[in-house]
Each structure stands twice: as structure tokens, then as C-alpha cells.
Protein backbone atom coordinates (compact mmCIF):
# COMPACT_ATOMS: atom_id res chain seq x y z
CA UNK A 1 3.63 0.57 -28.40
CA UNK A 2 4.29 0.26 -32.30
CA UNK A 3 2.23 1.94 -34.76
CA UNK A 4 -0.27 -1.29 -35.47
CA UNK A 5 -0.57 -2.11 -31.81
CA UNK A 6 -2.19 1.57 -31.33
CA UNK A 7 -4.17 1.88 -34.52
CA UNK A 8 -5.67 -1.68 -33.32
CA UNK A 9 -5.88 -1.01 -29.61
CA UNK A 10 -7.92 1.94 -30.90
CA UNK A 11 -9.70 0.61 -33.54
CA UNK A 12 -11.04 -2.42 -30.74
CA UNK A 13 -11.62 0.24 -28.32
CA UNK A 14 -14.31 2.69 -31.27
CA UNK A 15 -15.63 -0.86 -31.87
CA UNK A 16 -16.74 -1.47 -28.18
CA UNK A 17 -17.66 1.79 -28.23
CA UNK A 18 -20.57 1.18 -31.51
CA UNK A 19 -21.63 -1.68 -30.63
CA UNK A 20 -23.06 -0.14 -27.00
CA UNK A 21 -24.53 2.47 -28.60
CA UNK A 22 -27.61 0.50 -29.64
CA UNK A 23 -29.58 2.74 -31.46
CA UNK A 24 -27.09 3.69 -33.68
CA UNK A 25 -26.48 -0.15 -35.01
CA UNK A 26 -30.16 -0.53 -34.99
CA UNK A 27 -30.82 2.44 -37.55
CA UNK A 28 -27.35 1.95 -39.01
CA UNK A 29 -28.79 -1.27 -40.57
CA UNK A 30 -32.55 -0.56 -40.51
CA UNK A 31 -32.00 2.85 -42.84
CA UNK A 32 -31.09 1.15 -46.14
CA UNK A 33 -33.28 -2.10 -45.32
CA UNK A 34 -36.38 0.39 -45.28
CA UNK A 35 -35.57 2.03 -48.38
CA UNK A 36 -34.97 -1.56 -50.20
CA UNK A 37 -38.85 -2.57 -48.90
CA UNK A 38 -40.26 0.62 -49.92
CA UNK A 39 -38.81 1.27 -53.20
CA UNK A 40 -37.69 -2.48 -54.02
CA UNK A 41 -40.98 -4.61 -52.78
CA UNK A 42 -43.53 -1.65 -52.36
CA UNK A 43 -43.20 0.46 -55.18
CA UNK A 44 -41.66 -1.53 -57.39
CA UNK A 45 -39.64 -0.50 -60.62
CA UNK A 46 -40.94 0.03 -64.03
CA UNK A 47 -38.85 -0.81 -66.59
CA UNK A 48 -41.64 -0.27 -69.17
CA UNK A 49 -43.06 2.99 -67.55
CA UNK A 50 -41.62 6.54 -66.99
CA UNK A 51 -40.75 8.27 -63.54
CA UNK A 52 -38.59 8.31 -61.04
CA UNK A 53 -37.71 4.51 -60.65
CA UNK A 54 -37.89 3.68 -64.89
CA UNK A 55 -35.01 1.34 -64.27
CA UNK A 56 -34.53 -2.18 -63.91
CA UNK A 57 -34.22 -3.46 -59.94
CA UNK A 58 -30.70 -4.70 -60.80
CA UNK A 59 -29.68 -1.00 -61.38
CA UNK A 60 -30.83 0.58 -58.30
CA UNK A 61 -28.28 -1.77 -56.48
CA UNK A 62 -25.48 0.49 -56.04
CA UNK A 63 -27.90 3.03 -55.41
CA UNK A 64 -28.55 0.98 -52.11
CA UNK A 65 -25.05 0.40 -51.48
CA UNK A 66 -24.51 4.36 -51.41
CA UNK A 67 -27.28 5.03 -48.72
CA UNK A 68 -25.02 3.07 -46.25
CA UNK A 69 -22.04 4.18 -47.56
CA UNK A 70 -23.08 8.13 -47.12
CA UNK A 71 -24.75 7.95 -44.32
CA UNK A 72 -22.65 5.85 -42.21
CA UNK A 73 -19.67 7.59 -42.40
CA UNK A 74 -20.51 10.89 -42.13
CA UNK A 75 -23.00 11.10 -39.45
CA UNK A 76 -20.52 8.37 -37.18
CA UNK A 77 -17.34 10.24 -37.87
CA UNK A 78 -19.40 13.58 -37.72
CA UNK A 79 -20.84 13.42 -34.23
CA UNK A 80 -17.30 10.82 -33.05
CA UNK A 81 -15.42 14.24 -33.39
CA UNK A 82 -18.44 16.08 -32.00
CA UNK A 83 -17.94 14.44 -28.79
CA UNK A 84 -14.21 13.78 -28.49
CA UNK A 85 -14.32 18.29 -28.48
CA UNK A 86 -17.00 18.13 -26.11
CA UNK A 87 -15.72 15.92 -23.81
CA UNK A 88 -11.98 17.21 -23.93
CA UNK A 89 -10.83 13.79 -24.96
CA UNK A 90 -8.82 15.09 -28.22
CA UNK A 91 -6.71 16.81 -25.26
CA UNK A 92 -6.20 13.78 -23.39
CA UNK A 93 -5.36 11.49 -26.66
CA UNK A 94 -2.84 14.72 -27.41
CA UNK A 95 -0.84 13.26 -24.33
CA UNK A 96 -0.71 9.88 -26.08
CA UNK A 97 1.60 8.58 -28.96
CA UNK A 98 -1.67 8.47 -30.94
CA UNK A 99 -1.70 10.87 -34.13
CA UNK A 100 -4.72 12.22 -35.97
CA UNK A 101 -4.27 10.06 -38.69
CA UNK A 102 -4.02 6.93 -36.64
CA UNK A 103 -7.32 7.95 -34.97
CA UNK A 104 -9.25 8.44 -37.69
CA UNK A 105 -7.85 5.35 -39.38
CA UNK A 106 -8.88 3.09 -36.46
CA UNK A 107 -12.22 4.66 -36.60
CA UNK A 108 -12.48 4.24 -40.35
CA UNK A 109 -11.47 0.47 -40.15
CA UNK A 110 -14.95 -0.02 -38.08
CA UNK A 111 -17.06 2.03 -40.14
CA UNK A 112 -15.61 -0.30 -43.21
CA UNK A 113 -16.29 -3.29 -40.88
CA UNK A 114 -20.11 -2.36 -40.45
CA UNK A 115 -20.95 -0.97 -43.76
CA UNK A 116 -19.25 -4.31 -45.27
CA UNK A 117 -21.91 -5.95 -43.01
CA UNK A 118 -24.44 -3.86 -43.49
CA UNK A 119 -23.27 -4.10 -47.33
CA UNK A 120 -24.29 -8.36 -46.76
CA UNK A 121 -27.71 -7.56 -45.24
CA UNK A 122 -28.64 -5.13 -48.42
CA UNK A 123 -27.63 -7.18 -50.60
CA UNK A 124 -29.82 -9.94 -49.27
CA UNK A 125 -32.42 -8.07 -48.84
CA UNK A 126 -32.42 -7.40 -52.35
CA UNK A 127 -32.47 -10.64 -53.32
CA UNK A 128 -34.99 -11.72 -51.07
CA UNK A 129 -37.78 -8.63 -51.89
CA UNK A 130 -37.00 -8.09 -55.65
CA UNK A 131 -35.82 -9.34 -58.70
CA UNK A 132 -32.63 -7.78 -58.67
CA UNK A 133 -29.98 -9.27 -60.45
CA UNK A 134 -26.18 -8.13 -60.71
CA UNK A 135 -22.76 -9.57 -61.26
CA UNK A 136 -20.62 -10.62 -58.18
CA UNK A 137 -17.17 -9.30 -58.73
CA UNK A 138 -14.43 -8.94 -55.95
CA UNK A 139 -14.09 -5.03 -57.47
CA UNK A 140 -17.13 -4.20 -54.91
CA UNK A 141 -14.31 -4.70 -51.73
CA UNK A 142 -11.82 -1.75 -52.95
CA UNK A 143 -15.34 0.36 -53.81
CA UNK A 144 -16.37 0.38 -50.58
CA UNK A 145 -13.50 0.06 -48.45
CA UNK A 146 -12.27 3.51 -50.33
CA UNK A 147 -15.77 4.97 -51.07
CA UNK A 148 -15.80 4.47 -46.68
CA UNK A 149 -12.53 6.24 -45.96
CA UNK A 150 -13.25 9.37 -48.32
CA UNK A 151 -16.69 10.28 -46.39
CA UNK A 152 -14.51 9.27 -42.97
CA UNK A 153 -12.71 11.82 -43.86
CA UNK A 154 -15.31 14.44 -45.16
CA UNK A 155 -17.18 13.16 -41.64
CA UNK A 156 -13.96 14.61 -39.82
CA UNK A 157 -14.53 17.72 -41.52
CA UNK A 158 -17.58 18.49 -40.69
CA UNK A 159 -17.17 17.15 -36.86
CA UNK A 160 -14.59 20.12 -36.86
CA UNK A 161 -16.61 22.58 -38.20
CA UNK A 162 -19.66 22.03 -36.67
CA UNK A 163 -20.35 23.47 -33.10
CA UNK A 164 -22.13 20.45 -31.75
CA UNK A 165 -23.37 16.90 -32.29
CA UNK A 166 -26.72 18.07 -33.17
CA UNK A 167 -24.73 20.55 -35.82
CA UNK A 168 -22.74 17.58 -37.25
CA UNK A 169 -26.05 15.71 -37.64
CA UNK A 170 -27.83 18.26 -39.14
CA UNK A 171 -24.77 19.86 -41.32
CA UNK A 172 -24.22 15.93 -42.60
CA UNK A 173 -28.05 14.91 -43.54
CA UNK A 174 -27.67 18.44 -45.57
CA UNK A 175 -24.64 17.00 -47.27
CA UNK A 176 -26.06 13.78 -47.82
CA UNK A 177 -28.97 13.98 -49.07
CA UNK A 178 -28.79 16.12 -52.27
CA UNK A 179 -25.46 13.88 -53.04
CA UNK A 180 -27.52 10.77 -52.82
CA UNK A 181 -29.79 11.77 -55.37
CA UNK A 182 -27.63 13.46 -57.90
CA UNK A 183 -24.69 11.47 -58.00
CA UNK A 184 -26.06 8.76 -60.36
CA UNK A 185 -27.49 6.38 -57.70
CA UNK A 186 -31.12 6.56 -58.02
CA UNK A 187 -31.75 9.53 -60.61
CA UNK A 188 -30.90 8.65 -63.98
CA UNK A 189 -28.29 11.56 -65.91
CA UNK A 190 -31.36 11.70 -68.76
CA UNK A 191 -34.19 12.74 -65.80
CA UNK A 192 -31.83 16.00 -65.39
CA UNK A 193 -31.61 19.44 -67.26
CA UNK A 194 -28.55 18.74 -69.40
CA UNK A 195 -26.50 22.13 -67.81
CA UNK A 196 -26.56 20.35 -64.77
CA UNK A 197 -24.94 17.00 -65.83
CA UNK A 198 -21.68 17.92 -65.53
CA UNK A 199 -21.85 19.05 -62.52
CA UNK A 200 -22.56 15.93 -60.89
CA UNK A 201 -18.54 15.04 -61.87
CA UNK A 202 -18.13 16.91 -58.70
CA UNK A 203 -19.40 14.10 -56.48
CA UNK A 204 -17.47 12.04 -55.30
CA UNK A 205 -20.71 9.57 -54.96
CA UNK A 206 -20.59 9.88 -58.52
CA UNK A 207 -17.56 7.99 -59.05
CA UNK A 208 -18.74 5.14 -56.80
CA UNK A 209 -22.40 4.55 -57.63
CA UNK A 210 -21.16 4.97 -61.45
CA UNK A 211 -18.08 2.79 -61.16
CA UNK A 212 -19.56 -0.34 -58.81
CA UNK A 213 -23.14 -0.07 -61.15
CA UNK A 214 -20.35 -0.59 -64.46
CA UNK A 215 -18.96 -3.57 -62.06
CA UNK A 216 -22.05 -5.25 -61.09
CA UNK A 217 -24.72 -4.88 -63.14
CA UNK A 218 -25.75 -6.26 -66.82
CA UNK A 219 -28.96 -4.56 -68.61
CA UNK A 220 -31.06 -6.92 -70.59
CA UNK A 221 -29.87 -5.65 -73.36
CA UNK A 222 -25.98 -6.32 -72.40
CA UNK A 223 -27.25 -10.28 -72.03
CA UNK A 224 -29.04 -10.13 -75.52
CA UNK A 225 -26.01 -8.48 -77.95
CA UNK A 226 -23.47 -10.91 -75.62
CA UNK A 227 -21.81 -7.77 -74.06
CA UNK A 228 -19.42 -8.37 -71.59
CA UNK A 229 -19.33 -8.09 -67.90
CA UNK A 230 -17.38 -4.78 -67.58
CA UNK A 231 -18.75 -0.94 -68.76
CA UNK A 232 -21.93 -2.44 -69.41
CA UNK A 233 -23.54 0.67 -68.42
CA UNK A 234 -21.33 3.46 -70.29
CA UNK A 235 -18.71 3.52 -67.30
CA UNK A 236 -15.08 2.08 -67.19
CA UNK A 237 -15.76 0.38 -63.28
CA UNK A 238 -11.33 0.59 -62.97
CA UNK A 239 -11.21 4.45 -64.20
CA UNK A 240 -14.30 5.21 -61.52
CA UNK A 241 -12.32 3.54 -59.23
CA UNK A 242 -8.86 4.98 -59.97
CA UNK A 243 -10.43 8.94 -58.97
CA UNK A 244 -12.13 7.33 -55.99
CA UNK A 245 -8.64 6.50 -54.73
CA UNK A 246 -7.43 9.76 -55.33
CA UNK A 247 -10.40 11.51 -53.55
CA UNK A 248 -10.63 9.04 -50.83
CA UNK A 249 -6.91 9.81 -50.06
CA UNK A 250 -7.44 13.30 -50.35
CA UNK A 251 -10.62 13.46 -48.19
CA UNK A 252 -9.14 11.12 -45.58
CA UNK A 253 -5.77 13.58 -44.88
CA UNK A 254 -7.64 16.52 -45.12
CA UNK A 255 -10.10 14.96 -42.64
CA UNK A 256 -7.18 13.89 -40.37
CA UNK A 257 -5.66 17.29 -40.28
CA UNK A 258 -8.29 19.18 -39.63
CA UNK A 259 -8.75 16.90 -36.19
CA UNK A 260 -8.13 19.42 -33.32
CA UNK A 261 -5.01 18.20 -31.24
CA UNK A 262 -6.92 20.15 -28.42
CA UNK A 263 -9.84 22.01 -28.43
């Protein structure tokens, strides 16, 4: 069997093997939906006031975007590698013509297949329960197609290091959650202490929320002084996404060779 036949006999076989489990696509897509009817239609912004969510709706959409794209990834790949050690299967695919790389690039073509959905629903959602408005431009496809394969990868990581799939979970949700809320998705830079600003360059969230926000999004005051549709918000959207090729590449053959071969 060629290369492509095996990375897509495996890629249709981790697909079969989501869409039985479930609970996992119920909460996959239920997660971010939750947050947009809390924060979007519940508590609503305040552009006028101060606090946490000061911003227009319209910037708190990549914010979204990077709930699904964190998440996903991490906690699938995570607890995926989990159970392949578990189970002995990473011995049994070691007797295959299957690599490491071509196993976690099958699995990382579903998880961009369901975030991409999951990706439609938010952005519907949005649309339906606020008054969000941002820019459609095609830049959001290589964003999270690459923003996907880099926490893939980090999810590999921590599958390998963890001692269980109760490990992975709990190792990944302590990843996650301080990156989703200092990498520039739902905390504004000027809500911070200044000497901590630089350090979220180190996120690799950073470089997506930052980079699809510069893509998608136009302040009110962009649409007033005629700005155009690119770096309205201080960020160049092709820079951002230049360093989240290089870290997603990174990430992804780290993640790869860190796979056992047996275990």
C-alpha cells in the first residue's frame, strides 16, 4: 500500500472511530456553543463599560474559534495516544508499514475535519445570538488547519507523557486553560500587568487568536477613518501566520516522535 492509501485508510478508520464515540462529538460541539450563549447572548459585551468583556462582540470571535481549536486537539490526540499504550495497539501498528508521522497525520486530518465543522456551527451561532460582525477572508482555512496540527502535535506529547487517559485529560485542561485566557483571545494585552505582556509571545495561541482577529475583524473605528481590511487591530494577520507555520511544524514532528513504536 502507497503512502496516501495508508494515511487515508487510517485517517477513515480514526473517523469511524469519533463518530461512535458519541459523547465526545456531543461536547466537542456543545463546549464552544455554551460559551457563545453565555458570554455572547447572556452576558453580553460592553463596549462602553469596563471589565472583562469591554470589547465589541465582533472581537471575541477568534476568541471562540480558539476554544475549539485548544480543546479539540489536545484532549482527542491526548487520550487517542492514551489508549493506543493501553491497549498495546502502538505494538501492533509497529508491525505495519504505518509510521508515527503518518498516524498522527491521519488523526490530525479528522480533528481539522471536525473543528472546520465545528468552526461553521460557531460561527453561526454567533451570528444568530449576537451582533457580531467580522470580515470573511479565505486566510481563516490555513489558521486553523495549522493552528489544528500544532496542538495535534502538543496533544501527542502529552498522550506520551501522561500515565493514563484520565492523566492526559487532566494534564491537557491544565494546559488549556491558562493559554486560552492569556493568549489574546478573550483578555485584552491592556487588562494585564505590563511585565507579563511579553510573555504571552510564548503562546502559540497567541499567534492565532492575534493573527485570524487582524484577518477578520474591523473596529468601528477602522470603518469610520476608511482603514482597510488587513492589521486592523495592530497585527500583520500573514506575519501571525508565518510563526504559526513554523510552530505547527515544529509541534507536529516533535509530537510524532515522541509516539512510542511500542510501549
Amino acid at each position: 500500500m502507497s503512502r496516501l492509501g495508508r494515511i487515508g485508510a487510517e485517517t477513515h478508520a480514526a473517523w469511524l472511530a469519533f463518530i461512535r464515540r458519541r459523547t465526545a462529538v456531543f461536547f466537542t460541539f456543545f463546549f464552544p456553543v455554551i460559551l457563545i450563549l453565555i458570554f455572547g447572548a447572556l452576558i453580553r459585551t460592553d463596549p462602553t463599560g469596563g471589565g472583562l468583556f469591554a470589547e465589541p462582540p465582533g472581537y471575541y470571535v477568534a476568541g471562540y474559534l480558539a476554544v475549539v481549536v485548544l480543546f479539540t486537539p489536545l484532549s482527542r490526540i491526548g487520550s487517542e495516544v492514551a489508549r493506543h499504550r493501553e491497549g498495546n495497539r502502538f505494538e501492533k501498528l509497529a508491525t505495519t508499514p504505518l509510521s508515527r508521522s503518518e498516524w498522527l497525520l491521519a488523526q490530525t486530518l479528522v480533528n481539522v475535519a471536525v473543528i472546520g465543522l465545528a468552526s461553521l456551527v460557531i460561527l453561526g451561532m454567533v451570528l444568530a445570538v449576537t451582533d457580531a460582525s467580522f470580515v470573511v477572508s479565505p486566510l481563516v482555512v490555513p489558521y486553523l488547519g495549522l493552528a489544528v496540527a500544532l496542538f495535534c502535535g502538543f496533544g501527542a506529547l502529552l498522550g506520551r507523557v501522561s500515565d493514563s487517559q484520565d492523566g492526559v485529560i487532566a494534564a491537557s485542561n491544565g494546559v488549556a486553560i491558562p493559554l486560552l485566557f492569556l493568549s489574546e483571545t478573550f483578555v485584552p494585552t491592556e487588562m494585564l500587568p505590563e511585565w507579563f505582556v511579553p510573555f504571552m509571545q510564548l503562546s502559540p495561541l497567541t499567534y492565532f487568536a492575534r493573527g485570524l482577529r487582524a484577518a477578520t475583524y474591523r473596529p468601528p473605528s477602522a470603518t469610520a477613518t476608511g482603514v482597510g481590511e488587513a492589521g486592523l487591530v495592530g497585527a500583520d494577520p500573514y506575519l501571525n501566520l508565518a510563526v504559526l507555520a513554523v510552530l505547527a511544524a515544529g509541534f507536529f514532528a516533535v509530537g510524532a516522535y515522541a509516539l512510542p513504536r511500542t510501549d
